[in-house]
N, C-alpha and C. Protein backbone atom coordinates (compact mmCIF):
# COMPACT_ATOMS: atom_id res chain seq x y z
N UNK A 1 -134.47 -129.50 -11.17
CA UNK A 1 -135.29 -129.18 -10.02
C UNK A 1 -134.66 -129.81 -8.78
N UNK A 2 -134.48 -128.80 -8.03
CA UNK A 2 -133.80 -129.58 -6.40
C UNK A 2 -134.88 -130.16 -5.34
N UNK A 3 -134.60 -131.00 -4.56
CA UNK A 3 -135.64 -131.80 -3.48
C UNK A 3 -135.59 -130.61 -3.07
N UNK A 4 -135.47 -129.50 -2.82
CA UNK A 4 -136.05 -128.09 -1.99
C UNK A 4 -137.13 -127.55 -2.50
N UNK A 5 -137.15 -128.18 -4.29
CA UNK A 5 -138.22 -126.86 -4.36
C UNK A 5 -139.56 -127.85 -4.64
N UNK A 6 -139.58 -128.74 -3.98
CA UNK A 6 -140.82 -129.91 -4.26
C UNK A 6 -141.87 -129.01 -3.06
N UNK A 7 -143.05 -128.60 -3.26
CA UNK A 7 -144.04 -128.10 -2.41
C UNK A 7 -144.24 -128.80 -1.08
N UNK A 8 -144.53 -129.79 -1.54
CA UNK A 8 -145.10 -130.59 -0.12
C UNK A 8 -143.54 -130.86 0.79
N UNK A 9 -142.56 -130.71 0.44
CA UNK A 9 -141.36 -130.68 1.20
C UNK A 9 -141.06 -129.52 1.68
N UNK A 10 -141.29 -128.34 1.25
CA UNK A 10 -141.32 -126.89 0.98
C UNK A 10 -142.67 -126.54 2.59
N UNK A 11 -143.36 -127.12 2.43
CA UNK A 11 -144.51 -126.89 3.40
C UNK A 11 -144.23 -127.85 4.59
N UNK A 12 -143.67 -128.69 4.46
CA UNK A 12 -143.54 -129.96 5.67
C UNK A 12 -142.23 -129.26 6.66
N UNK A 13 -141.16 -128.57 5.83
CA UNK A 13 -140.19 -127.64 6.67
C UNK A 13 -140.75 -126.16 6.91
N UNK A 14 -141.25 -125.69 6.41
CA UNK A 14 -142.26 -124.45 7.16
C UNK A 14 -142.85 -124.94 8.34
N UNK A 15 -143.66 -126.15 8.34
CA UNK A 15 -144.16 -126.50 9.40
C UNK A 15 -143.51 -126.86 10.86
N UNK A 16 -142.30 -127.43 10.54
CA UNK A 16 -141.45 -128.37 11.22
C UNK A 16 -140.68 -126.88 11.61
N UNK A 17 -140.31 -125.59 11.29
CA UNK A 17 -139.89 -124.25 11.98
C UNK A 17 -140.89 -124.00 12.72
N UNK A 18 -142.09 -123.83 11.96
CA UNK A 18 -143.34 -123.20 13.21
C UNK A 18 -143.14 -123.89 13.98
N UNK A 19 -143.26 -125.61 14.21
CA UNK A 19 -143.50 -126.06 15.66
C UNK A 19 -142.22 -125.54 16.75
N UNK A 20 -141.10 -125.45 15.87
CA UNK A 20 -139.69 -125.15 16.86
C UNK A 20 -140.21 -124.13 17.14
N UNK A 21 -140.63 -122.98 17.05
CA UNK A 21 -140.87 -121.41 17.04
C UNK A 21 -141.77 -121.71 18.09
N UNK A 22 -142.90 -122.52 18.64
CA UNK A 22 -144.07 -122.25 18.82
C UNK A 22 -143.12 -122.92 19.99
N UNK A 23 -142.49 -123.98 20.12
CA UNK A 23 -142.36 -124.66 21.31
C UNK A 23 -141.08 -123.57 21.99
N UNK A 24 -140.48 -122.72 21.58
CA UNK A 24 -139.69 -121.42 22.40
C UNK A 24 -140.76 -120.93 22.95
N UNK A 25 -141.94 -120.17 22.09
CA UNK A 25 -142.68 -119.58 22.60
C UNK A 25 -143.63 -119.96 23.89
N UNK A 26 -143.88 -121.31 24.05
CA UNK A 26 -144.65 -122.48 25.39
C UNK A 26 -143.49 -121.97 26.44
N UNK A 27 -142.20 -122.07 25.89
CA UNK A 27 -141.41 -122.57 27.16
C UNK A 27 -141.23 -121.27 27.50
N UNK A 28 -141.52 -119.95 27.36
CA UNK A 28 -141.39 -118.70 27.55
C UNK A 28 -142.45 -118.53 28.60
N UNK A 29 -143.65 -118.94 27.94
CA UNK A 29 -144.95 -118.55 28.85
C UNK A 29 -144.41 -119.23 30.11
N UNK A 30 -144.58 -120.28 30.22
CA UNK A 30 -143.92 -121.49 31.31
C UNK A 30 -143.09 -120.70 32.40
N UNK A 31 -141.77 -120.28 31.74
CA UNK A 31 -140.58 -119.60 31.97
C UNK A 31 -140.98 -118.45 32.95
N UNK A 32 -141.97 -117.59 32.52
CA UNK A 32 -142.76 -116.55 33.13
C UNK A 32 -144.06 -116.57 33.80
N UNK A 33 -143.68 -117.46 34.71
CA UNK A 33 -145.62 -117.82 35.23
C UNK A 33 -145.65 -117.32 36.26
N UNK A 34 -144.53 -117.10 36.70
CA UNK A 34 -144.12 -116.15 37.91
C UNK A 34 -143.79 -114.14 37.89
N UNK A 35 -144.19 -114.18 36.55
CA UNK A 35 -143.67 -112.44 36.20
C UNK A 35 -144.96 -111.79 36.69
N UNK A 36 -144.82 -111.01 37.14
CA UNK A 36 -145.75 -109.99 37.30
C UNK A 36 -146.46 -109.28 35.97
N UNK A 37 -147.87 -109.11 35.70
CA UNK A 37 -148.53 -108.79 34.60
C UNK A 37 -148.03 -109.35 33.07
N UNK A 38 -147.22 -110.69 33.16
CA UNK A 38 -147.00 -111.22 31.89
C UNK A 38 -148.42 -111.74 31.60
N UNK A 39 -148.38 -111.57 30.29
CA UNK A 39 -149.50 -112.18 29.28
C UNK A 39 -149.01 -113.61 28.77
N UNK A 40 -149.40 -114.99 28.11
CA UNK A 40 -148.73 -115.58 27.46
C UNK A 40 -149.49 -115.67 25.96
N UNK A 41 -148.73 -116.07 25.31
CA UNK A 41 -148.23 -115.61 23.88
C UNK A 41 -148.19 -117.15 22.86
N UNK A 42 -148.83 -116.88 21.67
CA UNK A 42 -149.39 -117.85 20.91
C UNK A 42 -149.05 -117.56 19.58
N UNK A 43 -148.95 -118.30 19.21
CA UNK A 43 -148.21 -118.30 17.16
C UNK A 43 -149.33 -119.11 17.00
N UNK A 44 -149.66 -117.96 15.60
CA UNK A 44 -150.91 -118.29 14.91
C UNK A 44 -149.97 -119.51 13.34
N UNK A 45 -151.28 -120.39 13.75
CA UNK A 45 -150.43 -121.83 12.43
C UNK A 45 -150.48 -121.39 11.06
N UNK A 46 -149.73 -121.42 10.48
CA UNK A 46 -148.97 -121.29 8.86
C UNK A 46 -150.88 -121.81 8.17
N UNK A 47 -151.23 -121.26 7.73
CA UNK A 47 -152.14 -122.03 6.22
C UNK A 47 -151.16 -122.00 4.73
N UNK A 48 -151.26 -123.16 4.40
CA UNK A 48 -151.34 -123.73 3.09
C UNK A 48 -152.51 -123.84 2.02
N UNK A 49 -152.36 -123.45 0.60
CA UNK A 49 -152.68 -123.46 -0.43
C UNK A 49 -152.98 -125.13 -0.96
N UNK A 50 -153.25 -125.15 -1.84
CA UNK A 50 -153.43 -126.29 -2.16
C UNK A 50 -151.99 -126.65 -3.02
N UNK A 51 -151.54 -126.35 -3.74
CA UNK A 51 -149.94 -126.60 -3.52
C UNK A 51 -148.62 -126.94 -2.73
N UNK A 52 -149.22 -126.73 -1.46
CA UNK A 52 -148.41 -126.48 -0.45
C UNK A 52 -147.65 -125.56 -0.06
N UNK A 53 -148.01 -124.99 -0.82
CA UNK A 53 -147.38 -122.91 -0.41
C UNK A 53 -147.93 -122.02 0.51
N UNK A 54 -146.93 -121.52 1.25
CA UNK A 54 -147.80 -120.85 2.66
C UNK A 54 -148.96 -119.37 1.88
N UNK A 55 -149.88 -119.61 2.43
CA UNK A 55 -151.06 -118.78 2.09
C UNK A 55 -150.60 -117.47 1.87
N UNK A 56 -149.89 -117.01 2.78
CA UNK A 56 -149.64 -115.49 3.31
C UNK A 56 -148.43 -115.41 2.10
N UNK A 57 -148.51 -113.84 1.69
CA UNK A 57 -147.21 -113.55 -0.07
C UNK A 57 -146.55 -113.24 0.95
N UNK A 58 -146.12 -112.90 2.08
CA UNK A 58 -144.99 -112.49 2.51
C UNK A 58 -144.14 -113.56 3.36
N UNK A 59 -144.48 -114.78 2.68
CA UNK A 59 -143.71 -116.50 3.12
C UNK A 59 -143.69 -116.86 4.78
N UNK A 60 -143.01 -117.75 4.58
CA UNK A 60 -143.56 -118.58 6.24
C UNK A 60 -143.08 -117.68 7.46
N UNK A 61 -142.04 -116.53 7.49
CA UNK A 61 -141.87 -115.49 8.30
C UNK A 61 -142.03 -114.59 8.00
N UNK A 62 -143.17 -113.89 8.13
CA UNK A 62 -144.03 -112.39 7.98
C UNK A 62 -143.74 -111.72 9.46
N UNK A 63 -143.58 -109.90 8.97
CA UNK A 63 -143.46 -109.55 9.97
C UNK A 63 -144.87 -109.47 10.75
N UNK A 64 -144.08 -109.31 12.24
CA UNK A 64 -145.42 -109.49 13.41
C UNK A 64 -145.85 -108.31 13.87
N UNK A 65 -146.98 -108.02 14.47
CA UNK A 65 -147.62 -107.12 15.25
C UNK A 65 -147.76 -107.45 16.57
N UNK A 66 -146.78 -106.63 17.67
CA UNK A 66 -147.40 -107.23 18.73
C UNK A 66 -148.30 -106.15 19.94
N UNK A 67 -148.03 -105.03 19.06
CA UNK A 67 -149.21 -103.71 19.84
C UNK A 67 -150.09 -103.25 18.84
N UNK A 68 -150.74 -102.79 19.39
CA UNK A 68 -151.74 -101.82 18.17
C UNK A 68 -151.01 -100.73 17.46
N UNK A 69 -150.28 -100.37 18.35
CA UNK A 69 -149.54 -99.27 17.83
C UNK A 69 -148.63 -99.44 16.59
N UNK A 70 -148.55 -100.74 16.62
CA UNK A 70 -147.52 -101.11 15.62
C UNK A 70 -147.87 -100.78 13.90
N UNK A 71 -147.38 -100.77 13.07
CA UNK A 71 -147.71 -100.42 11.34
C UNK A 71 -147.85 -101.98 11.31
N UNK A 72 -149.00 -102.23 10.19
CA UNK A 72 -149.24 -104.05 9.94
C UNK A 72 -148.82 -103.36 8.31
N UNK A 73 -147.91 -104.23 7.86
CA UNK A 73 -147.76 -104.30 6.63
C UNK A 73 -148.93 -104.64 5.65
N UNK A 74 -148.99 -103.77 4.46
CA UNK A 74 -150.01 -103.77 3.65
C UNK A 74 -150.30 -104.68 2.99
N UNK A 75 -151.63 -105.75 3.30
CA UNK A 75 -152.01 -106.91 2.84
C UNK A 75 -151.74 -108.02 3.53
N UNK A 76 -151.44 -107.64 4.74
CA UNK A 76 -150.61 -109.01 6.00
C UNK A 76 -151.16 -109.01 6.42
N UNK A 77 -151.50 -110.17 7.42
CA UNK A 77 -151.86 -110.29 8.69
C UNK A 77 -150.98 -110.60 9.89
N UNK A 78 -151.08 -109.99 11.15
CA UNK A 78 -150.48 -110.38 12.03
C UNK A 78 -150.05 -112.08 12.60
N UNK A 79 -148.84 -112.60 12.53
CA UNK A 79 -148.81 -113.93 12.85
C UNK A 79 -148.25 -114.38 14.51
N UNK A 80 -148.75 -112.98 15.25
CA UNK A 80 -148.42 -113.45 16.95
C UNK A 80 -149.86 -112.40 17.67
N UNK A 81 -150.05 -113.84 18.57
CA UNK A 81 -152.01 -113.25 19.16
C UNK A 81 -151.36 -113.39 20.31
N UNK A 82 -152.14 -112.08 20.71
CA UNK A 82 -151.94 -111.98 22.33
C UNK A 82 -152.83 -113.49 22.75
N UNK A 83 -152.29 -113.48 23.66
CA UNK A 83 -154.09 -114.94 23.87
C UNK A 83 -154.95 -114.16 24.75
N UNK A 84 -156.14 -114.33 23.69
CA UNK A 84 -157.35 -113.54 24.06
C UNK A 84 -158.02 -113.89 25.61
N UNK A 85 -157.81 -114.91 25.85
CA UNK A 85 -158.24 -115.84 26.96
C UNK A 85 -157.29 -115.75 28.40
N UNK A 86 -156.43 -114.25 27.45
CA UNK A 86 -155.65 -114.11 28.81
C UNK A 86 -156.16 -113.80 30.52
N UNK A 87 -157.23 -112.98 30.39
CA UNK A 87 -157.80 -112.71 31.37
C UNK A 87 -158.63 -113.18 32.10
N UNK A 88 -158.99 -114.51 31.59
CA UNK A 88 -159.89 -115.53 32.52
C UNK A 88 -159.24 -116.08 34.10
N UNK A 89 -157.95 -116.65 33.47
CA UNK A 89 -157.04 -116.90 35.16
C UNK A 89 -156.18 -116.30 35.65
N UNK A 90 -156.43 -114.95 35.65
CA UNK A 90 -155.70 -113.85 35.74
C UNK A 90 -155.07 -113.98 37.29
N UNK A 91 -154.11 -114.02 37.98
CA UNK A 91 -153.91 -114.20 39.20
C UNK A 91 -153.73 -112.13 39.93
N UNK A 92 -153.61 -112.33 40.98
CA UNK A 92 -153.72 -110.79 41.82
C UNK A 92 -152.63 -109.72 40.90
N UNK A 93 -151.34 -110.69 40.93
CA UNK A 93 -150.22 -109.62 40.08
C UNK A 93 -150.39 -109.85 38.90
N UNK A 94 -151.19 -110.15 38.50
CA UNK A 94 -151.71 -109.93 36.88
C UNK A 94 -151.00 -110.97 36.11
N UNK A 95 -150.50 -112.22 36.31
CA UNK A 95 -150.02 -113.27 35.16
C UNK A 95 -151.14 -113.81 34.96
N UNK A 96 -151.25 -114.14 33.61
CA UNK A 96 -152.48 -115.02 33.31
C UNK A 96 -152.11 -116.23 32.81
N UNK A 97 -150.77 -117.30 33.01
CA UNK A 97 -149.76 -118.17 32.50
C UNK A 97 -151.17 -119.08 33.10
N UNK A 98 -151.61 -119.99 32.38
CA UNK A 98 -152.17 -121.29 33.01
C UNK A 98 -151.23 -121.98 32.71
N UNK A 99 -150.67 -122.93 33.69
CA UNK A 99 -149.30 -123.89 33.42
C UNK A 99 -150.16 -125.07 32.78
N UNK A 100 -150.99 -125.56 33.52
CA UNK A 100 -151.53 -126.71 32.90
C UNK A 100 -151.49 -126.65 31.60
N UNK A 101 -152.69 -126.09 31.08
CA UNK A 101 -152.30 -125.31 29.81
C UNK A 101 -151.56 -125.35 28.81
N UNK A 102 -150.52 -124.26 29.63
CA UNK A 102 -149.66 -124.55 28.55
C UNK A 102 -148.16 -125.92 28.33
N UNK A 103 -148.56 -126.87 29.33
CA UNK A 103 -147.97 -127.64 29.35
C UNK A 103 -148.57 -128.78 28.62
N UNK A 104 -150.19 -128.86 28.35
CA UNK A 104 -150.91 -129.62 27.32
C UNK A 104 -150.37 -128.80 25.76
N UNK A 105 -150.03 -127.64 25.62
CA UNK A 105 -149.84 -127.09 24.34
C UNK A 105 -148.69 -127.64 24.06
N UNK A 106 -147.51 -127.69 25.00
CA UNK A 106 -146.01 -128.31 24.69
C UNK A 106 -146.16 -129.46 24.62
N UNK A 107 -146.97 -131.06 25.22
CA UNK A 107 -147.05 -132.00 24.19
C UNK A 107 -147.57 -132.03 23.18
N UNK A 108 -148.66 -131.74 23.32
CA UNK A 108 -149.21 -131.68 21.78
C UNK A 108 -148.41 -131.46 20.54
N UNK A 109 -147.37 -129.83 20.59
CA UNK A 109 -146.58 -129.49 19.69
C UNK A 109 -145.82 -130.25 19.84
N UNK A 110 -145.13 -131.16 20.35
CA UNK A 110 -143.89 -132.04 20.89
C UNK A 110 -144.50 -133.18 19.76
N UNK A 111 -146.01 -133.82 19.80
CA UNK A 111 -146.59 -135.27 19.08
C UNK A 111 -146.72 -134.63 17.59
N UNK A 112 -147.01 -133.36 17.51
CA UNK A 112 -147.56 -132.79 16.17
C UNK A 112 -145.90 -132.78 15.15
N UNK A 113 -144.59 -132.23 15.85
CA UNK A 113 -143.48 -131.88 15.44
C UNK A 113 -143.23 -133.53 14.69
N UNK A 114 -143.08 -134.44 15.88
CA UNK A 114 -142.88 -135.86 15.64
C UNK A 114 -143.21 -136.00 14.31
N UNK A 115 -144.37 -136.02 14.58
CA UNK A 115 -145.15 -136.58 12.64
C UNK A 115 -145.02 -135.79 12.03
N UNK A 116 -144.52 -134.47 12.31
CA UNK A 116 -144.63 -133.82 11.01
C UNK A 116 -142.81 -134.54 10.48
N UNK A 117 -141.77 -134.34 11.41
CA UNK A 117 -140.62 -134.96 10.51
C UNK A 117 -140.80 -135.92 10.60
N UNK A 118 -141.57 -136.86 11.06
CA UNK A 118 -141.21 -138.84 10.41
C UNK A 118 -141.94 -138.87 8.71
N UNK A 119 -143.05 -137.83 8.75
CA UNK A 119 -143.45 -138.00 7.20
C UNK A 119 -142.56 -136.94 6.41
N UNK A 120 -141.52 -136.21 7.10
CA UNK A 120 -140.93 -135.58 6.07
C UNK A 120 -139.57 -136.63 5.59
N UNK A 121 -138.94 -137.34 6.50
CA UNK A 121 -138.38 -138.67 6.76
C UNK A 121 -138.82 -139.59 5.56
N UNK A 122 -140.10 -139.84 5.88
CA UNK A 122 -140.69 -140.96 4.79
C UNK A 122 -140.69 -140.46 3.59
N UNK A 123 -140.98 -139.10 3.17
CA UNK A 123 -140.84 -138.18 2.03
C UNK A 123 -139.95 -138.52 1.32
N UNK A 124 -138.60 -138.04 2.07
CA UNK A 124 -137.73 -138.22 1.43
C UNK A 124 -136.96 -139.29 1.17
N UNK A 125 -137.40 -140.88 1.91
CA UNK A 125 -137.42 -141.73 1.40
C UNK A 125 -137.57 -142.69 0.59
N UNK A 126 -139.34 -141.80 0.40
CA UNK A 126 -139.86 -142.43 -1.15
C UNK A 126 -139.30 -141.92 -1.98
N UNK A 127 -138.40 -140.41 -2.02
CA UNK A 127 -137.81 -139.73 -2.68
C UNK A 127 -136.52 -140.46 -3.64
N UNK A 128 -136.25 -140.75 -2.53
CA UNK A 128 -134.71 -141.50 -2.83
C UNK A 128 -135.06 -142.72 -3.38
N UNK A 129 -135.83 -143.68 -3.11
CA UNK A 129 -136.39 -144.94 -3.69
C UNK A 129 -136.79 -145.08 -5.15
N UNK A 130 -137.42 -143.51 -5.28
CA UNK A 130 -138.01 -143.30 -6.96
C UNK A 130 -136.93 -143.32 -7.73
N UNK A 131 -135.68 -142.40 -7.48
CA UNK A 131 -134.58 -141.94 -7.93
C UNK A 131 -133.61 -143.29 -8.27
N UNK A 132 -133.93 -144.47 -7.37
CA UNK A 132 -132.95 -145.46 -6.98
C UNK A 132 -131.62 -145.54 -6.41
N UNK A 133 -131.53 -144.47 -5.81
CA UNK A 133 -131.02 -144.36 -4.35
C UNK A 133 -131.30 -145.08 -2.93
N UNK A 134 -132.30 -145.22 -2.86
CA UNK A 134 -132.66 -145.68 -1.53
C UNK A 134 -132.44 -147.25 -1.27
């Protein structure tokens, strides 16, 4: 059995992609607060099983929906939300970017990423320690 296929290591690097994924996606909205009728754009978080296996059968990158128009694969769910809340601070040319916002979402994901690799770090420390490696 390889340290890859241990679950909770398996789920701690799923996680540790979503946050990279999610923090492109902040710096996009950000990026565009100035576009005319941009929307900004939100990645819905991975669920885990009690194993540590991502919930969804079609693994931690499922395809996305990002119109209605689009085909949703059979038994999926979409893993990119318009943000529903787009239209509350809607400015005249139609951006609805709250910077504040989304500049509280980029630390947050910035403190959340942190801990998620210092305990994947420690993981694989105790890893190596069991083994007598460490």
């Amino acid at each position: 059995m390889s340290i890859n296929d241990l679950p909770v290591l398996s789920a701690l690097r799923t996680k540790m992609q979503w946050h990279q994924e999610r923090q492109r996606v902040l710096s996009e909205n950000v990026s565009n607060s100035d576009t005319p009728n941009f929307r900004p754009r939100e990645l819905v978080e991975p669920k885990f099983d009690r194993a540590g296996t991502p919930a969804s059968s079609m693994g931690p990158l499922a395809m996305t929906v990002t119109s209605a128009s689009h085909m949703t694969p059979s038994g999926a769910a979409s893993t990119f939300d318009q943000n529903r809340n787009a239209g509350f601070e809607t400015r005249p040319a139609g951006n609805a970017v709250n910077l504040e916002e989304e500049m509280m979402k980029s630390a947050n994901n910035q403190m959340d990423y942190a801990a998620v690799t210092s305990l994947y770090a420690k993981s694989l420390h105790l890893l190596k320690t069991a083994i007598g490696k460490g």
